[in-house]
Protein backbone atom coordinates (compact mmCIF):
# COMPACT_ATOMS: atom_id res chain seq x y z
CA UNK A 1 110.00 57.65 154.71
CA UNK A 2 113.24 56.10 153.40
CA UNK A 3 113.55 56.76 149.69
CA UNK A 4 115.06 53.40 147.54
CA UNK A 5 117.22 53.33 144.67
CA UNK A 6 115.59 51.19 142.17
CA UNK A 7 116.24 51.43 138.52
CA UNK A 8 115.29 54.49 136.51
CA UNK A 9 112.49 52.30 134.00
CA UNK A 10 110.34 51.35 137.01
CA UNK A 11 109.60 54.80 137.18
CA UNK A 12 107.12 57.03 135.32
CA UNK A 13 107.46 60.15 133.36
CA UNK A 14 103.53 60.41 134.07
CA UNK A 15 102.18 58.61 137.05
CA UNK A 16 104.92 59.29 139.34
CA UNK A 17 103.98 63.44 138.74
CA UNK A 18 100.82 62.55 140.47
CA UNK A 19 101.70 60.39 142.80
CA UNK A 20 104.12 63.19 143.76
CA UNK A 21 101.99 66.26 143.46
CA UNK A 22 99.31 63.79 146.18
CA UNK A 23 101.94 63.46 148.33
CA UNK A 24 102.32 67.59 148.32
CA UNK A 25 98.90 68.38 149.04
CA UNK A 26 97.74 65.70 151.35
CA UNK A 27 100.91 64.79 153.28
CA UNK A 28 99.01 62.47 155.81
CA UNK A 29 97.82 60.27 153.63
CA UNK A 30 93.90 61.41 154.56
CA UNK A 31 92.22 61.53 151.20
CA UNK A 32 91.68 58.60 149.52
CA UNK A 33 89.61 60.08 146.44
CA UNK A 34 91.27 59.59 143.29
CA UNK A 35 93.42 61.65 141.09
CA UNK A 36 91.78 63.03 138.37
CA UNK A 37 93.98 63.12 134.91
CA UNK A 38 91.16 65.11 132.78
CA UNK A 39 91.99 64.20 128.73
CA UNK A 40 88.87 65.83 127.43
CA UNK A 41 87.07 62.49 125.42
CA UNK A 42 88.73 60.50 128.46
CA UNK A 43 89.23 60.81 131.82
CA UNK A 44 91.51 58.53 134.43
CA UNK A 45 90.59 57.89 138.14
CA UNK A 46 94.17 57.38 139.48
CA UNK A 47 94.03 55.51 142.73
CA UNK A 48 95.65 57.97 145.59
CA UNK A 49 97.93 54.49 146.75
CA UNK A 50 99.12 51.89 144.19
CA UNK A 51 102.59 50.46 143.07
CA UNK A 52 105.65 49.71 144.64
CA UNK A 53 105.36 49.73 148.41
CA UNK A 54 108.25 49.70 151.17
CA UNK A 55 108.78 46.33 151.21
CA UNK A 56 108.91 46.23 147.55
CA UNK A 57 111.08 48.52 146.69
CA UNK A 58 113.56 47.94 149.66
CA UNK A 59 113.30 44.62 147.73
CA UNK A 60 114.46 45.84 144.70
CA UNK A 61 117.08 47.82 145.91
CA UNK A 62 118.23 45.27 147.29
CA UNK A 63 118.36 42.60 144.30
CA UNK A 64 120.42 45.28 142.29
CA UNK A 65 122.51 46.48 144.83
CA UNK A 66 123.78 42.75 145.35
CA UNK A 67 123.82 41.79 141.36
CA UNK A 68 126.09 45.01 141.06
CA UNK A 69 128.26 44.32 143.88
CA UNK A 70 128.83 40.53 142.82
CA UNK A 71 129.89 40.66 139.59
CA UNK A 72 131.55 37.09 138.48
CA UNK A 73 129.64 34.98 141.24
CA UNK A 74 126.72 33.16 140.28
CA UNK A 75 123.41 34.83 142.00
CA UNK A 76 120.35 32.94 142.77
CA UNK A 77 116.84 33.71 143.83
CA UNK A 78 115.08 31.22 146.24
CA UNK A 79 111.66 31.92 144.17
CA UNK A 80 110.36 34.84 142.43
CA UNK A 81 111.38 38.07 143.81
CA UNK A 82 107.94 39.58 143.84
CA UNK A 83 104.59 38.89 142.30
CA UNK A 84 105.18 40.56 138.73
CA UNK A 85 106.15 39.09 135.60
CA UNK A 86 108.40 41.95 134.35
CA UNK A 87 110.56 42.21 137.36
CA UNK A 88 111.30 38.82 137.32
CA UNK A 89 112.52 38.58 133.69
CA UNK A 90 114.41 41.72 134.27
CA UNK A 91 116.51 39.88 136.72
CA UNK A 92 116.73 36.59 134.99
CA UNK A 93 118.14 38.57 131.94
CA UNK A 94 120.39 39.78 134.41
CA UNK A 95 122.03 36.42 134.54
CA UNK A 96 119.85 35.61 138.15
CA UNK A 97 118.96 31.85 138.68
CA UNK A 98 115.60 31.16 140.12
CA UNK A 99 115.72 28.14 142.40
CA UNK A 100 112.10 27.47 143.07
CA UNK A 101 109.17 28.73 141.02
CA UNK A 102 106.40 30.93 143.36
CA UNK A 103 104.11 27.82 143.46
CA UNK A 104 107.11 25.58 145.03
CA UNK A 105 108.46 23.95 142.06
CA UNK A 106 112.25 23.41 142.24
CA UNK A 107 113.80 24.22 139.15
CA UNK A 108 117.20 24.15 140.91
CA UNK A 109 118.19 21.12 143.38
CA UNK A 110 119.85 21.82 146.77
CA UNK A 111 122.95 20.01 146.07
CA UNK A 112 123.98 22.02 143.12
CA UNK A 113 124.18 25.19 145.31
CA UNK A 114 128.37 26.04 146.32
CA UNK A 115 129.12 28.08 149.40
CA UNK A 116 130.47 30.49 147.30
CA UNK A 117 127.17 31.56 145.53
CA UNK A 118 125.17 34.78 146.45
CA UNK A 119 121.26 33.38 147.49
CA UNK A 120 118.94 36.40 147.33
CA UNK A 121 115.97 35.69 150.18
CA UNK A 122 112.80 37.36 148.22
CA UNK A 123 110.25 39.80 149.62
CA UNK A 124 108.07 37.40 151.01
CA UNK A 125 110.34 35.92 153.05
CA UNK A 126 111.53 31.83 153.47
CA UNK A 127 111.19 29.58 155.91
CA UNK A 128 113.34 28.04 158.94
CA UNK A 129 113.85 24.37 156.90
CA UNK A 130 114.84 26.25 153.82
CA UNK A 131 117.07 28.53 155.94
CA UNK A 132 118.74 25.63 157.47
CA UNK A 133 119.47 24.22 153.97
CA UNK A 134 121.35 26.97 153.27
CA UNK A 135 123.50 26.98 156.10
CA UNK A 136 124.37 23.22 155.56
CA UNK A 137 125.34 24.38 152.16
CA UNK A 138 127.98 26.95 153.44
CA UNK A 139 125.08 29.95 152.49
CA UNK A 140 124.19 33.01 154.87
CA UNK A 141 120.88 33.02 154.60
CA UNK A 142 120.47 36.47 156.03
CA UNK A 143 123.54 37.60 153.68
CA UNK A 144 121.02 38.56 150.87
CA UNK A 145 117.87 38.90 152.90
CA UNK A 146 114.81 41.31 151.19
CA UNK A 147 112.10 39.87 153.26
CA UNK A 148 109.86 42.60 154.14
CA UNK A 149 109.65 44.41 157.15
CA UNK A 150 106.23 44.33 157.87
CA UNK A 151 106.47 40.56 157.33
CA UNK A 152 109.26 40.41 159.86
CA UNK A 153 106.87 42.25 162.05
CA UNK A 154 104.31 39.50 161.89
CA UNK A 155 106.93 37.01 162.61
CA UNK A 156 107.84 38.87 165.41
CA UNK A 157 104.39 38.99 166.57
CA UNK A 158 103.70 35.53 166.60
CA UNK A 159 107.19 35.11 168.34
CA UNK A 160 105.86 36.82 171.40
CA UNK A 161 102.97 35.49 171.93
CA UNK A 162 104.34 31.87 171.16
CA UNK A 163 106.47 32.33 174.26
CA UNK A 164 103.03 33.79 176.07
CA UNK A 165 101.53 30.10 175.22
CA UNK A 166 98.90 31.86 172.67
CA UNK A 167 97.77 29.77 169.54
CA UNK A 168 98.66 31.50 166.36
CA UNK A 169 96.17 31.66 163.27
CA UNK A 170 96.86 33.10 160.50
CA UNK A 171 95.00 34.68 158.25
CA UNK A 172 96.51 33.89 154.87
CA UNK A 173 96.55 31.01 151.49
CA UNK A 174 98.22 28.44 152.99
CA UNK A 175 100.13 27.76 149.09
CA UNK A 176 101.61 31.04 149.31
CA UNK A 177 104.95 32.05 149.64
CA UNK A 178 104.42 34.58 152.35
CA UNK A 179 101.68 32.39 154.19
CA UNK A 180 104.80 29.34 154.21
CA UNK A 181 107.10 31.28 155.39
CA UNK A 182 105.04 32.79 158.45
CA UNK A 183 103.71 29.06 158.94
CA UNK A 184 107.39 27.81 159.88
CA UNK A 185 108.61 30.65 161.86
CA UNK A 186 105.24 31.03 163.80
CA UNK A 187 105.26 26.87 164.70
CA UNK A 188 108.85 27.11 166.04
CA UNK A 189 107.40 28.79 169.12
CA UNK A 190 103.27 27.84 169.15
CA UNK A 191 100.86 25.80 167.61
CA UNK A 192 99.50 27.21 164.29
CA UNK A 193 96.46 27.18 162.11
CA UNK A 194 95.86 28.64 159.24
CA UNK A 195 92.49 30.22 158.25
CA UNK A 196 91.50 31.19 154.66
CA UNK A 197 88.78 33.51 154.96
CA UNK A 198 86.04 34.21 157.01
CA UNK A 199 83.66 31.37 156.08
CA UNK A 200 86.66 29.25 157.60
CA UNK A 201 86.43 31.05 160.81
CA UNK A 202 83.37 30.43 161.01
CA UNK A 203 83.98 27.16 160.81
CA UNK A 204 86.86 27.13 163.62
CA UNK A 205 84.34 29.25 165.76
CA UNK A 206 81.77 26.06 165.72
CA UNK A 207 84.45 23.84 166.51
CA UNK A 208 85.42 25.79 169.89
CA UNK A 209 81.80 26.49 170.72
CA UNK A 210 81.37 22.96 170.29
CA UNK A 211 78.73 23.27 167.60
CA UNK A 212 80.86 21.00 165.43
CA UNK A 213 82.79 18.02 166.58
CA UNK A 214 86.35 18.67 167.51
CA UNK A 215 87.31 15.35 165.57
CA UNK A 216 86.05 17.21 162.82
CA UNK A 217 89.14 19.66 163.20
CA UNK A 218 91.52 17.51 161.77
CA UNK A 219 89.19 16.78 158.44
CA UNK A 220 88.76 20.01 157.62
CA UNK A 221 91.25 22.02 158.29
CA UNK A 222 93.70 19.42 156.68
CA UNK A 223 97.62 20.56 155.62
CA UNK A 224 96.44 24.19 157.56
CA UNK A 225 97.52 23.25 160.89
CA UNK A 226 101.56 22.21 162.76
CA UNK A 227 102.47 19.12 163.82
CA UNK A 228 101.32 17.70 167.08
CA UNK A 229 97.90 20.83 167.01
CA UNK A 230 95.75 19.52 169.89
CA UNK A 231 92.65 21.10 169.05
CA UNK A 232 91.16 20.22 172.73
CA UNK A 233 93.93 22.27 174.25
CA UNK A 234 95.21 24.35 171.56
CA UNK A 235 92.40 26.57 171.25
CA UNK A 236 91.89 28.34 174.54
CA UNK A 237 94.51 31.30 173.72
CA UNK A 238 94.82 32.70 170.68
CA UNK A 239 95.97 35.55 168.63
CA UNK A 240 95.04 36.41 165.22
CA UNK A 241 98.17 37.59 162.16
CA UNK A 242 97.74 37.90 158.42
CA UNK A 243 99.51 37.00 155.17
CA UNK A 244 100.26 40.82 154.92
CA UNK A 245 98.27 40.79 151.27
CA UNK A 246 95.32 39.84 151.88
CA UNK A 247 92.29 41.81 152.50
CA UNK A 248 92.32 44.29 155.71
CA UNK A 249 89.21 44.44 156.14
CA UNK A 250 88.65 40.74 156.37
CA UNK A 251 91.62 40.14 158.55
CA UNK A 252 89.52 42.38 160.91
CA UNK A 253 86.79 40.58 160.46
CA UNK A 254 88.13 37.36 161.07
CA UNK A 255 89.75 38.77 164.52
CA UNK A 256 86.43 40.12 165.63
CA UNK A 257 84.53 36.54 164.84
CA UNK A 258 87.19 34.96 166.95
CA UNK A 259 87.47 37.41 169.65
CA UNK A 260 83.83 37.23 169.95
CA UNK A 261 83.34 33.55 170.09
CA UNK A 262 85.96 33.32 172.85
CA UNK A 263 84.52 36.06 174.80
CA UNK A 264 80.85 33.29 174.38
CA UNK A 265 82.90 30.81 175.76
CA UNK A 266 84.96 31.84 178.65
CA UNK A 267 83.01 35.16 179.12
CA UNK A 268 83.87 39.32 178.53
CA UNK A 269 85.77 39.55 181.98
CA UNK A 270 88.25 36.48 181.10
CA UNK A 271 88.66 37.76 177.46
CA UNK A 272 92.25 38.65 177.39
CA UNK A 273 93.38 35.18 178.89
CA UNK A 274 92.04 33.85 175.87
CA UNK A 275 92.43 36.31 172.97
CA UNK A 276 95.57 38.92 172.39
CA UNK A 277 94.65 42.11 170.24
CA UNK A 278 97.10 41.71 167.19
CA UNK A 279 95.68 44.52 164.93
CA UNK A 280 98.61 46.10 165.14
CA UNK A 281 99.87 43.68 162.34
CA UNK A 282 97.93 44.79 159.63
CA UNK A 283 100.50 46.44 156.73
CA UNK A 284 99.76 49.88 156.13
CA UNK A 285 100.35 49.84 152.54
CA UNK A 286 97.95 47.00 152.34
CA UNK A 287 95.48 49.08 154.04
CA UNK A 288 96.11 52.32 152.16
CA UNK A 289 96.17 50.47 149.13
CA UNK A 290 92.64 48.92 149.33
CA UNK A 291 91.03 51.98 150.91
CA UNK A 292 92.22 53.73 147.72
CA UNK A 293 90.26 51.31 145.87
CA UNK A 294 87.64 51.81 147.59
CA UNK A 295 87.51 55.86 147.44
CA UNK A 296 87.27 54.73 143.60
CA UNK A 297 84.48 52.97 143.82
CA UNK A 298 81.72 55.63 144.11
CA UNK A 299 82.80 57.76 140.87
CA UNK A 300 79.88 56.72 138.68
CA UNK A 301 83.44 55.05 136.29
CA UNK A 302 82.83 53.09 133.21
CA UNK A 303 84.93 50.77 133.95
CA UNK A 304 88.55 49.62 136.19
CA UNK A 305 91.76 48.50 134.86
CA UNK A 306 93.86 46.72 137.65
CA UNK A 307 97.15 45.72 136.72
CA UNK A 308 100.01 44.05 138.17
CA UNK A 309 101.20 39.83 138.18
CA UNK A 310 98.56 37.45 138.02
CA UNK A 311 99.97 35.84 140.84
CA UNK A 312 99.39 38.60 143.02
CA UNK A 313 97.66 38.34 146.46
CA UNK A 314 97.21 41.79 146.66
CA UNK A 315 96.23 42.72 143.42
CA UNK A 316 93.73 39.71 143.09
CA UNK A 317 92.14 41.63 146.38
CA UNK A 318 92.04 45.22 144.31
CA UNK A 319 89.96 43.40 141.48
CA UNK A 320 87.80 41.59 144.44
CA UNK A 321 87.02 44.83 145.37
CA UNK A 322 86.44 46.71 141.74
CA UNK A 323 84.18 43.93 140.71
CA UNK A 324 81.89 44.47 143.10
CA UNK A 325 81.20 47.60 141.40
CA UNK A 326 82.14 47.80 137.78
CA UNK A 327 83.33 45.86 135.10
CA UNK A 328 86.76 45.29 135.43
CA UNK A 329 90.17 43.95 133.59
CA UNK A 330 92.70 42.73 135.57
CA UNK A 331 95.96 42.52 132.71
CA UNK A 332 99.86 42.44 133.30
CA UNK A 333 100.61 45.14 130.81
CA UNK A 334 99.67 46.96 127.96
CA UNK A 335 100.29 44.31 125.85
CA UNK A 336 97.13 42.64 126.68
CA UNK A 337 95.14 45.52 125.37
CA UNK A 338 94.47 43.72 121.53
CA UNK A 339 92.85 46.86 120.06
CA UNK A 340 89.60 49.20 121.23
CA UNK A 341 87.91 46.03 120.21
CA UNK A 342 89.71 43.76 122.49
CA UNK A 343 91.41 42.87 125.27
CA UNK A 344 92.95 39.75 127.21
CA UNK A 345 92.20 40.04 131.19
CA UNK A 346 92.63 37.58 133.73
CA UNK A 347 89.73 35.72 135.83
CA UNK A 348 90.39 35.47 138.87
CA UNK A 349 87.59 33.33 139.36
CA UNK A 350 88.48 30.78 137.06
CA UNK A 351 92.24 31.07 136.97
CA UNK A 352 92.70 31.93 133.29
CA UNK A 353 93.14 34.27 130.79
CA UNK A 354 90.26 35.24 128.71
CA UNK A 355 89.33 37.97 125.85
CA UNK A 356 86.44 40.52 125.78
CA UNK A 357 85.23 42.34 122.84
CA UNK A 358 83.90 46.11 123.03
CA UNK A 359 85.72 46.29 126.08
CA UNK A 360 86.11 50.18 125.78
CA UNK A 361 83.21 52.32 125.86
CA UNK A 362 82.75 55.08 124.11
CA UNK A 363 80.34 57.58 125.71
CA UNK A 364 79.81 60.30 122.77
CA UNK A 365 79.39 63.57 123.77
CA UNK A 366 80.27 62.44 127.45
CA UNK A 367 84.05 61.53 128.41
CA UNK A 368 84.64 57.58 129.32
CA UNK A 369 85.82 57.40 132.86
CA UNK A 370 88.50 54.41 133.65
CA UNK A 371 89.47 53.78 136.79
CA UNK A 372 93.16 53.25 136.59
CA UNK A 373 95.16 51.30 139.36
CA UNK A 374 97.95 48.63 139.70
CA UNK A 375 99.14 46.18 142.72
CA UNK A 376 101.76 46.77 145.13
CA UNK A 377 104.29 44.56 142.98
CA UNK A 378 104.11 46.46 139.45
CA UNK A 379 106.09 49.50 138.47
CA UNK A 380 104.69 52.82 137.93
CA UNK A 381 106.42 52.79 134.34
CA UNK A 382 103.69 49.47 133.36
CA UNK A 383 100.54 51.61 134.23
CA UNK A 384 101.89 54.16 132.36
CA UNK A 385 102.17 52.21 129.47
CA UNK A 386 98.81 50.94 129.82
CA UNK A 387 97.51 55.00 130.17
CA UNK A 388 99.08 55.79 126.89
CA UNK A 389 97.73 52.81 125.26
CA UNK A 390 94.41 53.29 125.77
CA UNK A 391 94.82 56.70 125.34
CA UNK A 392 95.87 56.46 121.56
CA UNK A 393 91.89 54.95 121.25
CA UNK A 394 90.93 58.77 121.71
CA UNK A 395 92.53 60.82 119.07
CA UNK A 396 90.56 63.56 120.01
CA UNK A 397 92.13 64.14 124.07
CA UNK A 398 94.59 66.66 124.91
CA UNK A 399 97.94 65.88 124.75
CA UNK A 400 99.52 64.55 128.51
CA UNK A 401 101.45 67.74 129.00
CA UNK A 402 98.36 69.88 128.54
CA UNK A 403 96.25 67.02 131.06
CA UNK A 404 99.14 66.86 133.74
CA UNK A 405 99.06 70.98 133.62
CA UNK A 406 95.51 71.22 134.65
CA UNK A 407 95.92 68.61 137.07
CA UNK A 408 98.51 70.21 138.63
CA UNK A 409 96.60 73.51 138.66
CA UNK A 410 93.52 71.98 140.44
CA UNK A 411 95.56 70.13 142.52
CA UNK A 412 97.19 73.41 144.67
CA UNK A 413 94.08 75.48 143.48
């Protein structure tokens, strides 16, 4: 796989030696049990995938490349550039403008942009009215473009079976950036709905069986569907695609439910004039990243620490995961670790920030375990921060050069 330039502080002097040594000894990605960095009084359960993905970095990469290469021209970002806090600053301290904040807000209006300004597209991608703005304003919008690949390839998706006369719904939070964006390109070519999880499938399933009133439609699936959706016509072929972040497994799910309830209705031998296999749309890194998780899950940990931007799809999905297991705290940085007495998480549940006391447990004789992993958005050079923080709780461990030695050691043993 293509290797980025990105700037030397993402990286890690720590967790990119075992993200390295995994990629030695199990080259095809098999094993998904964690990495074990053994501390004596503490030991880490390193996720086998985490951090900066493809898109991501080819992001990044890109960002720099284009501040670095347009020096004296303003430089503006159409809305964050990925889902992490840190990034972000690094690149408004950069002199970057942001022109909408990631939940839509303008900061910036239209009319101040001049066709002489660089426009950075973000990872997530933009859609075709916002692309058109730019062009009226004398902008390339495809100048500065570090939409992801595997985005594009659900775009792409959608494009083809538009023009076979398939209904598109996508799996995906119809507020976020990525969702938006697939929203407008997929309508350009079919009708589109947008489904948030599986108890909304559900939902649309009752509708086509008939179970619910197709009236109904238009009530409840409000703001989630394009212009002109005829739900007595538009939902006799359809094909399933997914906000890339959002949890494989479900996407899957969500495909099955609908390929099953057409199959009830128009019968197994007429299935693929009424439902196209899109599973090849799910993004790998996605995938890899949440079957990581999962391998965690199973350790007999005392705990996880997820971190990455509280904002992010796909980290919100990690924690979803964790805290069906374990306690867990889901923080941007080491900062939010107060003391061994405290620490400030995030709830997803509730949407805020909150603080827990005797957070880190202390098992006596027996080592704590923490389950240590981050979302596809935060640098490597963050969780190692947050390793080194909480290892300064346990005064006692080996030093990292003496854990990262045996590691290493039982890693080609």
């Amino acid at each position: 796989m293509k290797k980025f330039d990105i700037p030397i502080y993402y990286r890690s002097p720590v967790i990119s030696i075992v993200k390295n040594s995994r990629k030695i000894t199990d080259p095809r990605k098999k094993d998904y049990a964690p990495s074990v960095l053994d501390f004596g009084s503490v030991r880490f359960l390193i996720a086998r995938h985490f951090g900066f993905c493809y898109g991501v970095e080819n992001a990044i990469e890109i960002a720099y490349k284009t501040l670095e290469e347009n020096s004296g021209r303003r430089v503006f970002l159409l809305s964050e550039m990925i889902h992490n806090p840190k990034v972000n600053e690094d690149l408004k301290n950069r002199g970057v403008k942001f022109i909408r904040e990631h939940n839509g807000r303008p900061l910036i209006e239209w009319d101040e942009l001049r066709k002489d300004d660089v426009v950075i597209v973000p990872a997530f991608g933009t859609t075709v009215e916002i692309q058109k703005i730019l062009k009226k304003r004398g902008i390339d919008p495809y100048q500065y473009d570090t939409t992801c690949p595997f985005v594009e390839k659900v775009w792409n998706r959608a494009e083809v079976l538009g023009m076979k006369n398939y209904t598109i719904i996508v799996h995906g939070k119809y507020n976020h950036e990525e969702t938006i964006a697939t929203f407008s390109h997929s309508k350009q070519n079919s009708p589109t709905l947008i489904v948030r999880n599986i108890e909304e499938t559900r939902t649309l399933c009752d509708i086509i069986l008939g179970k619910i009133q197709e009236e109904r439609f238009y009530e409840l699936f409000d703001k989630k569907y394009s212009t002109g959706f005829d739900v007595t016509k538009n939902l006799q072929r359809v094909g399933v695609v997914n906000q890339t972040t959002m949890l494989a497994t479900e996407t899957q799910a969500i495909a099955e439910l609908i390929e099953r309830t057409m199959e009830e209705k128009y019968g197994r031998e007429n299935i693929k004039e009424h439902y196209a296999d899109t599973s090849d749309t799910l993004c790998y890194a996605t995938y890899d990243n949440q079957q990581a998780t999962l391998g965690l899950l199973n350790s007999g940990a005392d705990f996880a620490i997820v971190v990455g931007g509280y904002n992010s799809s796909n980290t919100s999905h990690i924690v979803e995961l964790c805290e069906e297991k374990l306690p867990v705290y889901f923080i941007s940085g080491a900062e939010k670790i107060i003391s061994a007495e405290g620490i400030s998480h995030f709830d997803i549940h509730s949407h805020s920030e909150k603080t827990t006391r005797n957070w880190l447990v202390k098992n006596g004789s027996k080592p704590t375990e923490i389950i240590l992993t981050s979302g596809a958005s935060c640098p490597d050079a963050i969780l190692d921060e947050v390793l080194q923080k909480i290892l300064s709780f346990f005064p006692e461990s080996k030093n990292v050069e003496q854990a990262l030695e045996l590691f290493i050691t039982e890693s080609v043993g």
